[in-house]
Protein backbone atom coordinates (compact mmCIF):
# COMPACT_ATOMS: atom_id res chain seq x y z
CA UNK A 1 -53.15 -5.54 1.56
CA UNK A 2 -51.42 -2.12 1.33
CA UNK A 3 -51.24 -1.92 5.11
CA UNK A 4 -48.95 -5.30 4.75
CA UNK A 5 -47.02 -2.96 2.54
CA UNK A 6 -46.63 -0.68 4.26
CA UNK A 7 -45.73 -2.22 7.49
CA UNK A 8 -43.01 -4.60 5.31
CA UNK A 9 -41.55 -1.11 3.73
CA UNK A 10 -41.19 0.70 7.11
CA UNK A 11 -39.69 -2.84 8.37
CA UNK A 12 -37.18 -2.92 6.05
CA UNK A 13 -36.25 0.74 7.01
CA UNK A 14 -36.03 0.19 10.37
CA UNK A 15 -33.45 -2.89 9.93
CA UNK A 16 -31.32 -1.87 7.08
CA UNK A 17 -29.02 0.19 9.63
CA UNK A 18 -28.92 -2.67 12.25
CA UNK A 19 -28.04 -4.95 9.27
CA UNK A 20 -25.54 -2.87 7.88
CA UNK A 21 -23.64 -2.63 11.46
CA UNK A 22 -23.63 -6.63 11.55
CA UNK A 23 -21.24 -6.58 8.21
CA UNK A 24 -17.97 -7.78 9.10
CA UNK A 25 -14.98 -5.12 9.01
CA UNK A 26 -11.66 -5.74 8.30
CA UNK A 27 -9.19 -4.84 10.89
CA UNK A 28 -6.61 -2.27 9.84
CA UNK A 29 -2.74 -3.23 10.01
CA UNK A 30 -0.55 -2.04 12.69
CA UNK A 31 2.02 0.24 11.84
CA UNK A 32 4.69 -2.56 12.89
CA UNK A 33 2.95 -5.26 10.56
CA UNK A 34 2.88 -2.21 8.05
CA UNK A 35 6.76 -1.86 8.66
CA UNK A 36 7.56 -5.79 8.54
CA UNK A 37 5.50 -5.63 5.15
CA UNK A 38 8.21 -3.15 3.50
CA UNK A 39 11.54 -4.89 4.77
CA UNK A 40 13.24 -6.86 2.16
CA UNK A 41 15.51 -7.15 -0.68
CA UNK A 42 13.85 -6.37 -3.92
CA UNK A 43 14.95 -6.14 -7.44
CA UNK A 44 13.58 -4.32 -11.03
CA UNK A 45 14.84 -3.56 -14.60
CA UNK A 46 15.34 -0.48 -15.17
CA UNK A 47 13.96 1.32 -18.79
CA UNK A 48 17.45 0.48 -20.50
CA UNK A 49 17.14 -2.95 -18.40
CA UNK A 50 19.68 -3.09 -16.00
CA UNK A 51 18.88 -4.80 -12.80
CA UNK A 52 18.65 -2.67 -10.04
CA UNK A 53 19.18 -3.60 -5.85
CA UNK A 54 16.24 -2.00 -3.74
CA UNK A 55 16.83 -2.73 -0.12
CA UNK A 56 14.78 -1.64 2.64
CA UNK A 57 15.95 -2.21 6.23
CA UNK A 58 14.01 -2.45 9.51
CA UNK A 59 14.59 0.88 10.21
CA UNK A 60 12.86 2.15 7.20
CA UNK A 61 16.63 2.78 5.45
CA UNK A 62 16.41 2.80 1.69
CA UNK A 63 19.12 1.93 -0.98
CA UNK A 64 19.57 1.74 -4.01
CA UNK A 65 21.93 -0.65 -5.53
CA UNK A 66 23.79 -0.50 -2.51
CA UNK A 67 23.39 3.45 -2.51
CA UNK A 68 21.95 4.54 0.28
CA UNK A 69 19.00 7.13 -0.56
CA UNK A 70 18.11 10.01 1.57
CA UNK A 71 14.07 9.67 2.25
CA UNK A 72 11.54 10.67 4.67
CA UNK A 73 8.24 8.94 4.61
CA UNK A 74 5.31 10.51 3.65
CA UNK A 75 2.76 7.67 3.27
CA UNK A 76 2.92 3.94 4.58
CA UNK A 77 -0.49 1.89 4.76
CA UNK A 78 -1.15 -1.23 3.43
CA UNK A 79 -1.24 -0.50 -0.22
CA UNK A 80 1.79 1.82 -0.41
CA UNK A 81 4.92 2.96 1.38
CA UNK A 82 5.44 6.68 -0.21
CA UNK A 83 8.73 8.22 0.15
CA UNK A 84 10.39 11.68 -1.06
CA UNK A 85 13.71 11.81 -1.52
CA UNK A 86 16.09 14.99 -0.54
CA UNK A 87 14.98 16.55 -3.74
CA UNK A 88 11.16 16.52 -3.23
CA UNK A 89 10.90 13.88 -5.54
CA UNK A 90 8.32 10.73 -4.66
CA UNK A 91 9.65 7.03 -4.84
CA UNK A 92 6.48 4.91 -3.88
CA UNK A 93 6.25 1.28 -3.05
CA UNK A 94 3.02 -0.24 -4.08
CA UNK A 95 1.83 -3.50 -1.83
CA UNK A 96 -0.42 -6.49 -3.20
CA UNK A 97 -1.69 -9.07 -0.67
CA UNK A 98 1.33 -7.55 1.75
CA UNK A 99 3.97 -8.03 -0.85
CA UNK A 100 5.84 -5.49 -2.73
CA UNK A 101 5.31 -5.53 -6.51
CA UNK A 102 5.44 -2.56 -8.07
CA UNK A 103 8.07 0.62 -7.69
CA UNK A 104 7.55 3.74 -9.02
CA UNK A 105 10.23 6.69 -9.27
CA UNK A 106 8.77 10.22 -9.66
CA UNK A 107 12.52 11.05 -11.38
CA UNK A 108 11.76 8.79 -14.18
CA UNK A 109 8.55 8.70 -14.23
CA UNK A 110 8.43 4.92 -14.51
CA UNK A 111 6.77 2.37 -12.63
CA UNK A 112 8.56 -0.65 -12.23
CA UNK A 113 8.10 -4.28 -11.41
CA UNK A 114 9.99 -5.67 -8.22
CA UNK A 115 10.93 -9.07 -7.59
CA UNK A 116 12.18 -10.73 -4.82
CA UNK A 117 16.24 -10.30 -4.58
């Protein structure tokens, strides 16, 4: 009886890595799917509730109520595209199921809802 054990123990040792390296993986995005994720007219309130125009072009080109911002990227995978602005400051697009929903602006210090413009 404790040989069974023994033998089921050291069995389930044995195939707990092979079993683990069956489990399917997601595929990561391609930076061009990444891209196509962030272009798109987007809109938000801002704290005194004004709505607000973010654009984002094909060619990564930001504005901002038809303002066009000066921003390098720091950060896009599928969860966020991070930007910083000419002043060091971050403006960060946060993704859900590929779609931009929130917005968050480092100079405020505000994270914002988007909507589709």
């Amino acid at each position: 009886m404790m040989l069974k054990k023994i033998i089921i123990k050291w069995l389930q040792k044995l195939s707990t890595p092979f079993l683990n390296n069956m489990a399917p993986r997601s595929t990561p995005k391609s930076p061009s799917s990444l891209i196509a994720d962030c272009i798109g007219k987007w809109c938000f309130k801002d704290q005194n509730q004004v709505t607000r125009d973010l654009n984002i072009s094909k060619d990564l080109a930001v504005t901002l109520d038809d303002y066009p911002l000066d921003v390098k990227i720091k950060q896009l995978d599928k969860t966020k595209l991070s930007l910083i602005d000419h002043y060091g400051f971050r403006l960060i697009i946060y993704f859900k199921n590929n779609i931009p929903y929130k917005f968050y602006d480092e100079t405020e210090n505000q994270v914002f809802d988007l909507l589709p413009n």
